[in-house]
Protein backbone atom coordinates (compact mmCIF):
# COMPACT_ATOMS: atom_id res chain seq x y z
CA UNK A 1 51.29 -44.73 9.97
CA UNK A 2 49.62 -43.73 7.11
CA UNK A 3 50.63 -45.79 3.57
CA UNK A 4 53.05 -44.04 1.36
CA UNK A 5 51.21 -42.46 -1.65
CA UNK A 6 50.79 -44.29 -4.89
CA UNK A 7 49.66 -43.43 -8.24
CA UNK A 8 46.48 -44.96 -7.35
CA UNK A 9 46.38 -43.52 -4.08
CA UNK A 10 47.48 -39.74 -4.64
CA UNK A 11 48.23 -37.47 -1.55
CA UNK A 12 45.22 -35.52 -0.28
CA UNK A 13 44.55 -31.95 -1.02
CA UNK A 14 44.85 -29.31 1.03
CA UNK A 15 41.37 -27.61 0.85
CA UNK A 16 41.52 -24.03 0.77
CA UNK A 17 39.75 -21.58 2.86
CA UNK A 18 36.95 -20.64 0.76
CA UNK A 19 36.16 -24.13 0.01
CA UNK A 20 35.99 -25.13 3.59
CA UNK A 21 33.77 -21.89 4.25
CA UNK A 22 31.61 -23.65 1.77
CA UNK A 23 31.39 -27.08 3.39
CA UNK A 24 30.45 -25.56 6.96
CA UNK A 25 27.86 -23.10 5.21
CA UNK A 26 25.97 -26.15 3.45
CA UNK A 27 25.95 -28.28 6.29
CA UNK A 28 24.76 -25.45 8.43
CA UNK A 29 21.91 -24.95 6.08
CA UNK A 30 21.39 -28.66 6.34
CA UNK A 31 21.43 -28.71 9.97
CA UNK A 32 18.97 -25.68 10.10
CA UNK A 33 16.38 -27.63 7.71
CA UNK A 34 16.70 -31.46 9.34
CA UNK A 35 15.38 -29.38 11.92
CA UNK A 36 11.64 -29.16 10.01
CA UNK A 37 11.45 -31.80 7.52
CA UNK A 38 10.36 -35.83 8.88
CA UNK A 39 12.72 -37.06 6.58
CA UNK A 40 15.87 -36.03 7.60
CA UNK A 41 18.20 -38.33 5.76
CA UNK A 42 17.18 -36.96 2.88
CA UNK A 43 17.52 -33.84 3.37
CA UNK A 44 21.37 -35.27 4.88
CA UNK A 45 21.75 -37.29 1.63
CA UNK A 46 20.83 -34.47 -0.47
CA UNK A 47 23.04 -31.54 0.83
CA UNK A 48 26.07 -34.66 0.64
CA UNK A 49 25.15 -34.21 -3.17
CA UNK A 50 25.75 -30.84 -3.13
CA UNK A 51 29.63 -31.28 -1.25
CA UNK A 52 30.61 -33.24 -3.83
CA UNK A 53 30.21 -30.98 -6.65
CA UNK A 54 33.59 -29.48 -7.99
CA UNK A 55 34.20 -26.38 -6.11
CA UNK A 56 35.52 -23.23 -8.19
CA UNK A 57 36.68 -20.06 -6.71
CA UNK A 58 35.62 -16.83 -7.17
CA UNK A 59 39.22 -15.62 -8.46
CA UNK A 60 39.80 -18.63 -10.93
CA UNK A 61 36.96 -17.91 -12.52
CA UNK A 62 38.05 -13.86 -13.31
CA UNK A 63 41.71 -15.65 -14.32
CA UNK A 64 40.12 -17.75 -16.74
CA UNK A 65 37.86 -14.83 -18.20
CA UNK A 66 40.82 -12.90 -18.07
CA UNK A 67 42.99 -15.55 -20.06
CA UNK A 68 40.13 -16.14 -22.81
CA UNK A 69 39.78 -12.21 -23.44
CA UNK A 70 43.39 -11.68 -24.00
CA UNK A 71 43.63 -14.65 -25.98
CA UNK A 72 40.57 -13.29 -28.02
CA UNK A 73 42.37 -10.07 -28.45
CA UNK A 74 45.63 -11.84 -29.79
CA UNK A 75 43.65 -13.31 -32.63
CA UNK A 76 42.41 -9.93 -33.59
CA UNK A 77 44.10 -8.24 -36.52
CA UNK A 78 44.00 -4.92 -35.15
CA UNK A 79 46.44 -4.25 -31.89
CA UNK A 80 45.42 -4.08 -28.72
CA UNK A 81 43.60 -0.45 -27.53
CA UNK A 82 43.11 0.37 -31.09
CA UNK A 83 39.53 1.20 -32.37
CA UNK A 84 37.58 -1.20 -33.96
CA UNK A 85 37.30 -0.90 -37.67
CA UNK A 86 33.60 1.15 -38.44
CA UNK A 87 30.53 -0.99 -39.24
CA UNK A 88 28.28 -0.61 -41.92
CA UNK A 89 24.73 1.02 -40.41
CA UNK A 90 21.58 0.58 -42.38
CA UNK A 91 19.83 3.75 -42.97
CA UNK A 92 17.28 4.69 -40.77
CA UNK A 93 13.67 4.10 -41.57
CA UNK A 94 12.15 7.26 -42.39
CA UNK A 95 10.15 8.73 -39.54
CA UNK A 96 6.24 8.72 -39.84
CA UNK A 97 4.28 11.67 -40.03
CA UNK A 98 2.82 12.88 -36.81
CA UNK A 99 -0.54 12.17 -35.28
CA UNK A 100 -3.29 14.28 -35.50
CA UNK A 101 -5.96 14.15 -32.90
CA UNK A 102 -8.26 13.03 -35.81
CA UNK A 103 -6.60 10.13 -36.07
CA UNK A 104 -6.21 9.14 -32.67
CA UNK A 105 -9.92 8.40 -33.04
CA UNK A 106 -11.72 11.89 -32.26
CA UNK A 107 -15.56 10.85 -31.33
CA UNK A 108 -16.26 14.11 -34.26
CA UNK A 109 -14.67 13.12 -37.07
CA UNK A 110 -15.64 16.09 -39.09
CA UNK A 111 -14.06 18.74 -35.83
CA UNK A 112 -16.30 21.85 -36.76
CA UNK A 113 -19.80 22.74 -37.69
CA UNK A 114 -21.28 23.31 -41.07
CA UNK A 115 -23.27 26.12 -40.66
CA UNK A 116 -20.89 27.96 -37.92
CA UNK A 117 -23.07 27.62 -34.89
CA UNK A 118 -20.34 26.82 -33.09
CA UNK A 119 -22.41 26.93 -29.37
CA UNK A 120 -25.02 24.96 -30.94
CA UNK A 121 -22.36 22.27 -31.95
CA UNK A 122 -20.78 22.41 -28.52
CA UNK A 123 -24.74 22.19 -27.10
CA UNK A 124 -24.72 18.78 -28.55
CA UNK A 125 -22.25 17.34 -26.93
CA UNK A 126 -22.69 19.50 -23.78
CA UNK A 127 -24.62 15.89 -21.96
CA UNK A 128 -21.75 13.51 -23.29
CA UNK A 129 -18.36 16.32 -21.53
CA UNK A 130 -20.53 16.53 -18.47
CA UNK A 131 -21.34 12.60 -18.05
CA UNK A 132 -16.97 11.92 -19.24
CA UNK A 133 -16.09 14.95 -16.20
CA UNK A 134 -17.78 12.40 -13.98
CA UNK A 135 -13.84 10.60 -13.96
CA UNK A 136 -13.68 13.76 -10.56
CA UNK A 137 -16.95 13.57 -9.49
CA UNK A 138 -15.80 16.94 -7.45
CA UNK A 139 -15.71 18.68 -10.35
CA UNK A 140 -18.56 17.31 -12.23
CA UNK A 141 -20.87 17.95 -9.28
CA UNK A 142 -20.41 21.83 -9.82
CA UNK A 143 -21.33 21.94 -13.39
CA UNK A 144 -24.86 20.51 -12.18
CA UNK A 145 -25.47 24.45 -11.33
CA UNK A 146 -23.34 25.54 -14.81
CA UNK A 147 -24.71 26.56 -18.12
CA UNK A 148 -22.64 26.68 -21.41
CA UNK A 149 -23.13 30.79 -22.16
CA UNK A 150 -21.15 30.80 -25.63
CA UNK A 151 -18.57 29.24 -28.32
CA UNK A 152 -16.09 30.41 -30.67
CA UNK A 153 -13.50 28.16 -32.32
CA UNK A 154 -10.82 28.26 -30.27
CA UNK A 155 -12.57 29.33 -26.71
CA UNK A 156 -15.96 28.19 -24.34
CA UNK A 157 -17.18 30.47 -21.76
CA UNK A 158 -19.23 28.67 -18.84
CA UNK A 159 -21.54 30.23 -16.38
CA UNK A 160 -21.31 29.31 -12.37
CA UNK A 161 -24.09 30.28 -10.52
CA UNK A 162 -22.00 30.03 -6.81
CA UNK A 163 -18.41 31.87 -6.91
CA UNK A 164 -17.00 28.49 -5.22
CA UNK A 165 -17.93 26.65 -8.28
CA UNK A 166 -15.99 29.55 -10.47
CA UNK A 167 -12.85 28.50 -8.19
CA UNK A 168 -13.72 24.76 -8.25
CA UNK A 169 -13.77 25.01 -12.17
CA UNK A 170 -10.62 27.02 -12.54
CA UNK A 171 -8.28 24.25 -10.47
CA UNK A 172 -9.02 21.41 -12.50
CA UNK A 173 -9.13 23.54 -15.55
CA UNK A 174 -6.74 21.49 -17.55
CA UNK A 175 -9.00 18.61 -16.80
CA UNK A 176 -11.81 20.31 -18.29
CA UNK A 177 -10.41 21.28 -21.64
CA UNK A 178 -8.85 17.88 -22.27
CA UNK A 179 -12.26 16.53 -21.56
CA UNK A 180 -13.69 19.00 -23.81
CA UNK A 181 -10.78 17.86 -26.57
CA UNK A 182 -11.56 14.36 -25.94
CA UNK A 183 -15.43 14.83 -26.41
CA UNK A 184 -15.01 17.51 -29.67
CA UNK A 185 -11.99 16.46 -31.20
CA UNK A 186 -10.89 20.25 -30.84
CA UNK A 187 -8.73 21.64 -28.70
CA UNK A 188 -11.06 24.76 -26.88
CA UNK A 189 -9.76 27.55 -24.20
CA UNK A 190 -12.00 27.13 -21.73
CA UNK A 191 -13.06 30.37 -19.62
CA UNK A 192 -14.85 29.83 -15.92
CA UNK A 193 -17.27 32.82 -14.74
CA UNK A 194 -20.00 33.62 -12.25
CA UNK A 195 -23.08 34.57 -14.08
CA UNK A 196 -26.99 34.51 -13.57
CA UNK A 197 -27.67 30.40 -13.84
CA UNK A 198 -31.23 29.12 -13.50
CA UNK A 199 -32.22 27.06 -10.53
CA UNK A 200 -33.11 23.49 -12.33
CA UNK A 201 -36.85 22.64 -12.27
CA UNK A 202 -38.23 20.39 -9.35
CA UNK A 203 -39.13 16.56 -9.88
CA UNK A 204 -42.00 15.40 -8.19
CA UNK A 205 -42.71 11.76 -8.10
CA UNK A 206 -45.97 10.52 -7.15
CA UNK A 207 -46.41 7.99 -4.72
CA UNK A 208 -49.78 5.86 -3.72
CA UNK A 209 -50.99 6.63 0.37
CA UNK A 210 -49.93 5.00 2.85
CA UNK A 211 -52.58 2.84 3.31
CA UNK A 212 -53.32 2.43 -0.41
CA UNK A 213 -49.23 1.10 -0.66
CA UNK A 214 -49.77 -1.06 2.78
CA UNK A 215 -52.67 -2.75 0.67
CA UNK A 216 -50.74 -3.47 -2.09
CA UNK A 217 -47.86 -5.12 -0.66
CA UNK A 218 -50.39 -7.36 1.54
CA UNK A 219 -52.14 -8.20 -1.50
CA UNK A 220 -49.34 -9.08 -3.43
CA UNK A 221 -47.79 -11.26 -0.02
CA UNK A 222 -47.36 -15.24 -1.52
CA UNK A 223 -49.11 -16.81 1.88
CA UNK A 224 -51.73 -14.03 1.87
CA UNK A 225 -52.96 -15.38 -1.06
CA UNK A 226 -52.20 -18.65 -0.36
CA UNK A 227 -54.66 -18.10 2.38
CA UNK A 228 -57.18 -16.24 0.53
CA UNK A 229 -57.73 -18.98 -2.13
CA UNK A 230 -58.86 -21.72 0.49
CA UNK A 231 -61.06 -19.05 2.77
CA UNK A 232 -62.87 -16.36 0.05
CA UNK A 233 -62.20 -13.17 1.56
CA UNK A 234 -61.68 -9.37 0.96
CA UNK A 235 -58.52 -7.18 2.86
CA UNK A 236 -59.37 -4.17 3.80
CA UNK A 237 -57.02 -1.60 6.08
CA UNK A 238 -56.89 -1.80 9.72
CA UNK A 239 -58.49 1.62 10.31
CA UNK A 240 -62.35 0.66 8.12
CA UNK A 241 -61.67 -2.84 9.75
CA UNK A 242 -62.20 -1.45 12.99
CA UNK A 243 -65.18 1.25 12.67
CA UNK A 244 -66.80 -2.05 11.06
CA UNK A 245 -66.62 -3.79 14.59
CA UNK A 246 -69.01 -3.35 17.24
């Protein structure tokens, strides 16, 4: 029979259901992972740790944040329910002025032309919008056949020479004026038409012949000249090689 309890040998405690829900849930996860690790006792001695910790349920904790908020409320001078007495607010910080697009760091600080010409001014930064429109390289690619017809102040008009490129344009037409914006520093209405464009000039590149290239790269070969500076000797193409031979 089991010894009658003593002061120094108190009765057990009943555990309660969510505390033995805990034990079997940390020694199934201990179970589960002795499974993979080589040393298992630790793993054993290590979840043992973890059973001994003081175990606090969920609903004694809400009691005891229940019981510190009421007692927190009975030290308050005002009643329970009643409004909070108003707090002084510091006056708000007067609002800064607005942005302009100047100084958001416009690339043209000065935003308009001195003498007017406002489709000369445009002109000169006609190569910069066209290189920034490359960010849609589907819309860039149809102002290679587009020419910048006139300017105002407040509006562009742009030349297409192909009707798809008109259509093209008009799509990502926000795109283009905030490009335009971003490029000016002003803000331009931006109108697309099909119009008489020149075809742009030809490049021709000239290249050595075939033979006079083959030659070169021969000549220019690290063990061809290697070669050439123990036995004194002269290349020459296949073709004069060959009429040279009897």
């Amino acid at each position: 029979s089991n010894p009658p309890p003593t002061p120094s040998n108190p009765p057990p405690t009943p555990w309660s259901i969510p505390e033995l829900l805990r034990v079997l849930r940390v020694l199934s996860q201990c179970q589960e992972e002795m499974r993979w690790q080589d040393a298992q006792r630790t793993v054993l001695e290590l979840h043992a740790l973890r059973l001994t910790q003081p175990f606090v349920e969920l609903g004694d904790v809400i009691q005891r944040v229940e019981q510190l908020e009421a007692r927190i409320n009975r030290s308050q001078p005002h009643e329970v329910g009643e409004p909070l007495p108003p707090t002084a607010v510091s006056p708000e910080p007067p609002s800064p002025p607005p942005l302009s697009l100047d100084r958001l760091g416009a690339p043209n600080p000065e935003g308009s032309p001195a003498t007017g010409d406002w489709l000369g001014w445009v002109r000169e930064r006609w190569d910069k919008i066209r290189h920034e429109l490359w960010k849609r390289p589907g819309v860039a690619s149809v102002f290679d056949a587009a020419r910048l017809e006139a300017a105002s102040e407040s509006e562009l008009s742009i030349l297409f020479r192909e009707a798809f490129h008109v259509e093209q344009a008009k799509r990502n037409l926000s795109f283009i004026e905030d490009t335009v914006a971003q490029v000016t520093g002003r803000r331009f209405r931006v109108q697309c038409q099909q119009g008489d464009v020149p075809e742009p000039q030809e490049t021709f590149v000239v290249v050595p012949e075939e033979d006079s290239l083959q030659e070169t790269m021969v000549k220019a070969d690290e063990g061809v000249r290697k070669v050439l500076r123990h036995f004194p000797g002269t290349i020459r193409p296949k073709s004069s090689a060959s009429e040279t031979t009897p």
